[in-house]
N, C-alpha and C. Protein backbone atom coordinates (compact mmCIF):
# COMPACT_ATOMS: atom_id res chain seq x y z
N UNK A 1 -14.62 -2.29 12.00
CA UNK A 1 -13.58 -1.30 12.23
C UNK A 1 -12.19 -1.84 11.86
N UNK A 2 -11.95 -3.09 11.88
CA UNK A 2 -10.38 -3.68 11.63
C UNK A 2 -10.37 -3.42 9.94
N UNK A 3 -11.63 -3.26 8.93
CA UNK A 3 -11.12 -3.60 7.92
C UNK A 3 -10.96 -1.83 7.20
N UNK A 4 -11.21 -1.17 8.10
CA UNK A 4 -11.01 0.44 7.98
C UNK A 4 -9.80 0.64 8.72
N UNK A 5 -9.37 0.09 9.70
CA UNK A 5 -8.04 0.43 10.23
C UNK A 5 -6.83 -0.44 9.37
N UNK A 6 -7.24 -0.98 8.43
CA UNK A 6 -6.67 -2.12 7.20
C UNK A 6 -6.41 -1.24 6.56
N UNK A 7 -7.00 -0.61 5.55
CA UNK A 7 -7.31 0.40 4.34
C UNK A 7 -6.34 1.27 5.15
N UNK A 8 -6.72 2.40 5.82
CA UNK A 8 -6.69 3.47 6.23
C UNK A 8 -4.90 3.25 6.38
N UNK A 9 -4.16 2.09 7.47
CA UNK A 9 -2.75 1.65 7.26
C UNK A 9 -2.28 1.13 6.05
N UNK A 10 -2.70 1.13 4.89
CA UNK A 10 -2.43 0.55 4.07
C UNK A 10 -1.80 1.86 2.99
N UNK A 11 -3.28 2.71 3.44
CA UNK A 11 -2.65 4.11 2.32
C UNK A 11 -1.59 4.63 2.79
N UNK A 12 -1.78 4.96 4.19
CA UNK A 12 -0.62 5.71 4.83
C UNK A 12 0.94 4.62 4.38
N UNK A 13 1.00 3.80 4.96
CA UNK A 13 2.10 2.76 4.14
C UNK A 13 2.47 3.33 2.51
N UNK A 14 1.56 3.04 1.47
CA UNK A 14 1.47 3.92 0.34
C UNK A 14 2.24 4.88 0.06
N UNK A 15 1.78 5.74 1.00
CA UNK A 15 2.25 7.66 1.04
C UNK A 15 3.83 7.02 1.22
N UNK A 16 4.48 6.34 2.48
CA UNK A 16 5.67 6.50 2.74
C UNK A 16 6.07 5.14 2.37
N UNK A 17 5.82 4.09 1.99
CA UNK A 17 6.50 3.04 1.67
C UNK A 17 6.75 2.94 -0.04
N UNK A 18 5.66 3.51 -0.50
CA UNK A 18 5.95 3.82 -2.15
C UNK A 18 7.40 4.68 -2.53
N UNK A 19 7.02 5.28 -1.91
CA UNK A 19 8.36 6.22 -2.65
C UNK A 19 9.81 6.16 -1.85
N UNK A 20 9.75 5.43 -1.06
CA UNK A 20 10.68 5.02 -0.66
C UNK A 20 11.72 3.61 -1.35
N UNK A 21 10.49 3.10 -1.84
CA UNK A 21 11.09 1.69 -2.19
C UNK A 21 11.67 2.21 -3.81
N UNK A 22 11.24 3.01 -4.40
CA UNK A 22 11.09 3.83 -5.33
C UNK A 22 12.87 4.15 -5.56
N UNK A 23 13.01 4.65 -4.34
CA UNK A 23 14.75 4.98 -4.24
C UNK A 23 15.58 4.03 -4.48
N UNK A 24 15.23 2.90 -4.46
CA UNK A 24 16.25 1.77 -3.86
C UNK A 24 16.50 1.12 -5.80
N UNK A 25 15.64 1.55 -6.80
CA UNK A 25 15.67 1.09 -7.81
C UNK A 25 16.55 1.73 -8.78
N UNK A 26 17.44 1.06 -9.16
CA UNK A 26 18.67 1.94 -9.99
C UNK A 26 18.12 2.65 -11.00
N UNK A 27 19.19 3.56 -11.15
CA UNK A 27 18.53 4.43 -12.73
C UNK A 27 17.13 5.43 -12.40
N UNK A 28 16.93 5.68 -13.86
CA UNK A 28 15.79 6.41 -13.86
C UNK A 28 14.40 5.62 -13.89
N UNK A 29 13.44 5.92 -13.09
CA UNK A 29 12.18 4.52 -13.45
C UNK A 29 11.17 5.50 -14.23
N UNK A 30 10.22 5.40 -15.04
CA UNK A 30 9.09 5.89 -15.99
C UNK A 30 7.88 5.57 -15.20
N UNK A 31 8.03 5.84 -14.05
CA UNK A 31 6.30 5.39 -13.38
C UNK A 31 6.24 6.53 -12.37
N UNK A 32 5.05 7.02 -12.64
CA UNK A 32 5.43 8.37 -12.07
C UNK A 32 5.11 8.19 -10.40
N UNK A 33 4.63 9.83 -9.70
CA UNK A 33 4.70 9.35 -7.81
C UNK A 33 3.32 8.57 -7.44
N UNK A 34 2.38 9.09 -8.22
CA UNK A 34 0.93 8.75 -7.79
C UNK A 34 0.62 7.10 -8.23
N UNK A 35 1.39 6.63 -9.13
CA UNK A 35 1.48 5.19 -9.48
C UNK A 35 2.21 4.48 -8.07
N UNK A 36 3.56 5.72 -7.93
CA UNK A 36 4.60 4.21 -7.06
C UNK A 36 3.43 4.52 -5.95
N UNK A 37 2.72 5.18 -5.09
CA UNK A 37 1.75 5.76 -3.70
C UNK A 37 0.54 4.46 -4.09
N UNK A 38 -0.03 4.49 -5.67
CA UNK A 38 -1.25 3.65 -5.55
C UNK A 38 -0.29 2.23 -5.40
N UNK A 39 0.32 1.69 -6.20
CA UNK A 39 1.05 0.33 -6.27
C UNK A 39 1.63 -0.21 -4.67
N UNK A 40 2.16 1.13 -3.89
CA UNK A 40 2.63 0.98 -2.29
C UNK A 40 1.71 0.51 -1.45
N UNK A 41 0.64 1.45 -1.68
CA UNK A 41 -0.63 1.16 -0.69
C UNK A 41 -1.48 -0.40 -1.29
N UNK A 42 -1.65 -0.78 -2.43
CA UNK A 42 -2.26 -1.82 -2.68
C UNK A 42 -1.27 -3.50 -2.27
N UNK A 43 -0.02 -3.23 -2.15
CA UNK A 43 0.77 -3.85 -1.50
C UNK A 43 0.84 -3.87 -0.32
N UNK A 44 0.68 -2.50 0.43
CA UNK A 44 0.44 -2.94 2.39
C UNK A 44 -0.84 -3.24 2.20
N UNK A 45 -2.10 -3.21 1.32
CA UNK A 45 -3.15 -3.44 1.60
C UNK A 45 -3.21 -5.15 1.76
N UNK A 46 -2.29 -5.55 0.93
CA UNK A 46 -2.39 -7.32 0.60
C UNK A 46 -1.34 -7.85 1.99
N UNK A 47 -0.59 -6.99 1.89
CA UNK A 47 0.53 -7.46 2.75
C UNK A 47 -0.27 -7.44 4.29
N UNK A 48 -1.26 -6.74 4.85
CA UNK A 48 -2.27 -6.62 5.99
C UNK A 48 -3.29 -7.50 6.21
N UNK A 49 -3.73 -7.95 4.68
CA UNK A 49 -5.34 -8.93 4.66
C UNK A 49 -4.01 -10.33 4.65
N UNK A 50 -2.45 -10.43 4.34
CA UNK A 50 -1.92 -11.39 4.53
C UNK A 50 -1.53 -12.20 5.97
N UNK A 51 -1.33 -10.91 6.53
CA UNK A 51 -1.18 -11.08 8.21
C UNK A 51 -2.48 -11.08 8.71
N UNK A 52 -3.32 -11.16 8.49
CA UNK A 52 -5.01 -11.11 9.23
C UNK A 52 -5.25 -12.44 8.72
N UNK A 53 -5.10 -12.98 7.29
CA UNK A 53 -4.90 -14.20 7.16
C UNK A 53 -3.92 -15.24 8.06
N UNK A 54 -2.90 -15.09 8.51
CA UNK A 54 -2.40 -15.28 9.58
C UNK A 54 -2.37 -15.51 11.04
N UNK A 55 -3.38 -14.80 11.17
CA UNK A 55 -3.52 -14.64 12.49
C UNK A 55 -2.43 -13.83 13.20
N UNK A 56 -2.20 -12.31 12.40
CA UNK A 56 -0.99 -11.72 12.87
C UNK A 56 -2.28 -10.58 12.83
N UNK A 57 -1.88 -9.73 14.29
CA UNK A 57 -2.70 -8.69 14.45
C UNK A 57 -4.55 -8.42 14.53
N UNK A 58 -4.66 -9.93 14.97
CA UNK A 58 -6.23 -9.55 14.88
C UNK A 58 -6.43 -9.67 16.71
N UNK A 59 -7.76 -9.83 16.71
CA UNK A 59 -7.85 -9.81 18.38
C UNK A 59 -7.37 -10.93 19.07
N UNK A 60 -7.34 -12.03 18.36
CA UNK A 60 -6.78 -13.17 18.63
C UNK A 60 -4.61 -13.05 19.23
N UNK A 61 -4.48 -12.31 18.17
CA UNK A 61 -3.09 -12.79 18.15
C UNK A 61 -2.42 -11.15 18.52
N UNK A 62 -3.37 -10.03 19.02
CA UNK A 62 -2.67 -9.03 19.18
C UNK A 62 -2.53 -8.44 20.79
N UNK A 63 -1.59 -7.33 20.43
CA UNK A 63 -0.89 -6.80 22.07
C UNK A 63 -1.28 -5.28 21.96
N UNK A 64 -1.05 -4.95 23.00
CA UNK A 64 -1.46 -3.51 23.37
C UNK A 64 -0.42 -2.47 22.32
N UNK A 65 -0.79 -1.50 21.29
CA UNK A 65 0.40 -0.58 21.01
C UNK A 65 0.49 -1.03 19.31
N UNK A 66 1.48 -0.37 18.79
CA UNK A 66 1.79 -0.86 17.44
C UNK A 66 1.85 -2.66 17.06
N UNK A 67 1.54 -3.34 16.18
CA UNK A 67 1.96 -4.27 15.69
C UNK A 67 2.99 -4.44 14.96
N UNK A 68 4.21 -4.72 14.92
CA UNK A 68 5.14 -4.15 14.08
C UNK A 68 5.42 -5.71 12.96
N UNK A 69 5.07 -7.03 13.64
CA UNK A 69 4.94 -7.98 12.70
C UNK A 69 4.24 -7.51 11.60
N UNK A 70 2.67 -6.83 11.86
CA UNK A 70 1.87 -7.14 10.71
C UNK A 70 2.50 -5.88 10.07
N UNK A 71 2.86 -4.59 10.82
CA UNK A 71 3.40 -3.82 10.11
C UNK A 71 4.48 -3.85 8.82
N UNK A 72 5.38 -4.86 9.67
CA UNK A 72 7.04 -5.46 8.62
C UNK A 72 6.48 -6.17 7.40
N UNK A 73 5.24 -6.60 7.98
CA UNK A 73 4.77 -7.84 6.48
C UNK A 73 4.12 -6.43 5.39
N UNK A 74 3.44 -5.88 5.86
CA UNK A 74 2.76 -4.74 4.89
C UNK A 74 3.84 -4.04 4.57
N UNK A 75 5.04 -3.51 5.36
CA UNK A 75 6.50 -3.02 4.16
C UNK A 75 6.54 -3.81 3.42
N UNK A 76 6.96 -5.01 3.62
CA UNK A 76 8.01 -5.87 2.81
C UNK A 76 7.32 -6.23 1.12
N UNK A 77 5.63 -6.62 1.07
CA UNK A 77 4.97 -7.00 0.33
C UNK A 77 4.97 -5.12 -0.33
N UNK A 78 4.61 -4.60 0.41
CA UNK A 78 4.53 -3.01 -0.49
C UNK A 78 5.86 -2.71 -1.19
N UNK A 79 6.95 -2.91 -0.64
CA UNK A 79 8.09 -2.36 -1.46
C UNK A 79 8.40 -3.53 -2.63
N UNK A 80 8.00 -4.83 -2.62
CA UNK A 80 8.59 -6.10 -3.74
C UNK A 80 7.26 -5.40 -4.59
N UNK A 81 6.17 -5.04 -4.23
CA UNK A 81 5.37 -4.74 -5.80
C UNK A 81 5.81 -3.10 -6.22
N UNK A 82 6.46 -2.44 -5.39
CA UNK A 82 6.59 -1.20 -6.34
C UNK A 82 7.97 -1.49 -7.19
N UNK A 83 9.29 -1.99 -6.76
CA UNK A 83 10.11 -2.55 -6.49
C UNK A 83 9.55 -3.27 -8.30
N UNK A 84 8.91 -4.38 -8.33
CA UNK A 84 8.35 -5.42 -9.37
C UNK A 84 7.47 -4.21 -10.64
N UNK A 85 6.87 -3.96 -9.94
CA UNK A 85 6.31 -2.77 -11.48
C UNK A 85 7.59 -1.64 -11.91
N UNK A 86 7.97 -1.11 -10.79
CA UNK A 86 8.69 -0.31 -11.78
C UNK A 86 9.91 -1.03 -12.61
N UNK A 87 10.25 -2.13 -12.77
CA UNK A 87 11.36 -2.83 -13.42
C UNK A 87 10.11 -3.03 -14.50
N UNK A 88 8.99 -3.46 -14.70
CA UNK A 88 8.10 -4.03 -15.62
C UNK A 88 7.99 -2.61 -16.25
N UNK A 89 7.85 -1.65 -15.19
CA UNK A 89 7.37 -0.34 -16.35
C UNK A 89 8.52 0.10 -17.40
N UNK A 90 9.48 0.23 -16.70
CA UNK A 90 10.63 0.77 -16.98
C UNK A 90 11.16 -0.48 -18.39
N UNK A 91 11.37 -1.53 -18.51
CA UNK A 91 11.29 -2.49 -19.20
C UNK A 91 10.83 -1.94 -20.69
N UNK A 92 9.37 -1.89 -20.03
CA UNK A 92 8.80 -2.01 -21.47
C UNK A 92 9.01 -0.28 -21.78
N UNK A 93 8.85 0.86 -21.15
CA UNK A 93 8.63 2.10 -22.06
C UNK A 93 10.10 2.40 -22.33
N UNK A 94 10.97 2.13 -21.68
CA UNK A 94 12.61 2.42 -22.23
C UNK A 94 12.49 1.86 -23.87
N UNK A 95 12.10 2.25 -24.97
CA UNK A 95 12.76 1.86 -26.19
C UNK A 95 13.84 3.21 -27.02
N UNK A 96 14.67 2.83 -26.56
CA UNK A 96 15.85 3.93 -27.17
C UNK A 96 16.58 3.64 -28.55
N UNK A 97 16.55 3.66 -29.24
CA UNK A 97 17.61 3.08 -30.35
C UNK A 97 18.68 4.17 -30.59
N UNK A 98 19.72 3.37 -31.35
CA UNK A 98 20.82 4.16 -31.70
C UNK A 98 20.38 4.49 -33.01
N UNK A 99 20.88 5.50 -33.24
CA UNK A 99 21.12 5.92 -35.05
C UNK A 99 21.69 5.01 -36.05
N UNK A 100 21.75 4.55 -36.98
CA UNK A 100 22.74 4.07 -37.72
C UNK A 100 23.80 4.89 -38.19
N UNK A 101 24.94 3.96 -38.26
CA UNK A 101 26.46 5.11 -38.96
C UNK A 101 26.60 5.23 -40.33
N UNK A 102 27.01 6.62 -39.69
CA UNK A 102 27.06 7.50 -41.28
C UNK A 102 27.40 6.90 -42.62
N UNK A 103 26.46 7.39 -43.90
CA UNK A 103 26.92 6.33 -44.70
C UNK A 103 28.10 7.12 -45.17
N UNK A 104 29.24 6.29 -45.78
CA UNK A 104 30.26 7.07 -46.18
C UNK A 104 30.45 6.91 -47.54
């Protein structure tokens, strides 16, 4: 059951930590919502198996109610990879060129 209550906080994180972190990136980014939601959630997913690696939030190391350690670690790791791809996406599909000037 912990590694379904893993997943299951991980998407939800996803839904609202993706597109949030999404905001914080200047300009226009080229990665659309369902990318920044999968890239969010696979980041609280790592950022959760990181704190379970830890010993943050398992039966060992947990309290009655929200965890908000293992919670803060699954933001923080979810927003640096949406945060990290969309600069990589945006990078590479931005190729704009100028025109050359008129010949006279």
């Amino acid at each position: 059951m912990d590694w379904l209550s893993t997943i299951i906080g991980a998407l939800v994180a996803g839904i609202i930590i993706g597109p949030l972190a999404r905001l914080v990136l200047p300009g226009k980014q080229n990665i659309s919502i369902g990318m920044t939601i999968l890239v969010g959630a696979v980041g609280a997913l790592v950022g959760g198996l990181v704190a379970d690696w830890l010993n943050i939030g398992t039966t060992e190391g947990t309290t009655a109610g929200i965890d908000w350690i293992k919670l803060g670690i699954q933001v923080a790791v979810a927003a640096v990879l949406v945060i990290a791809y969309g600069s990589m996406a945006g990078r590479g599909a931005s190729t704009t060129t100028t025109p050359p000037p008129p010949a006279t």
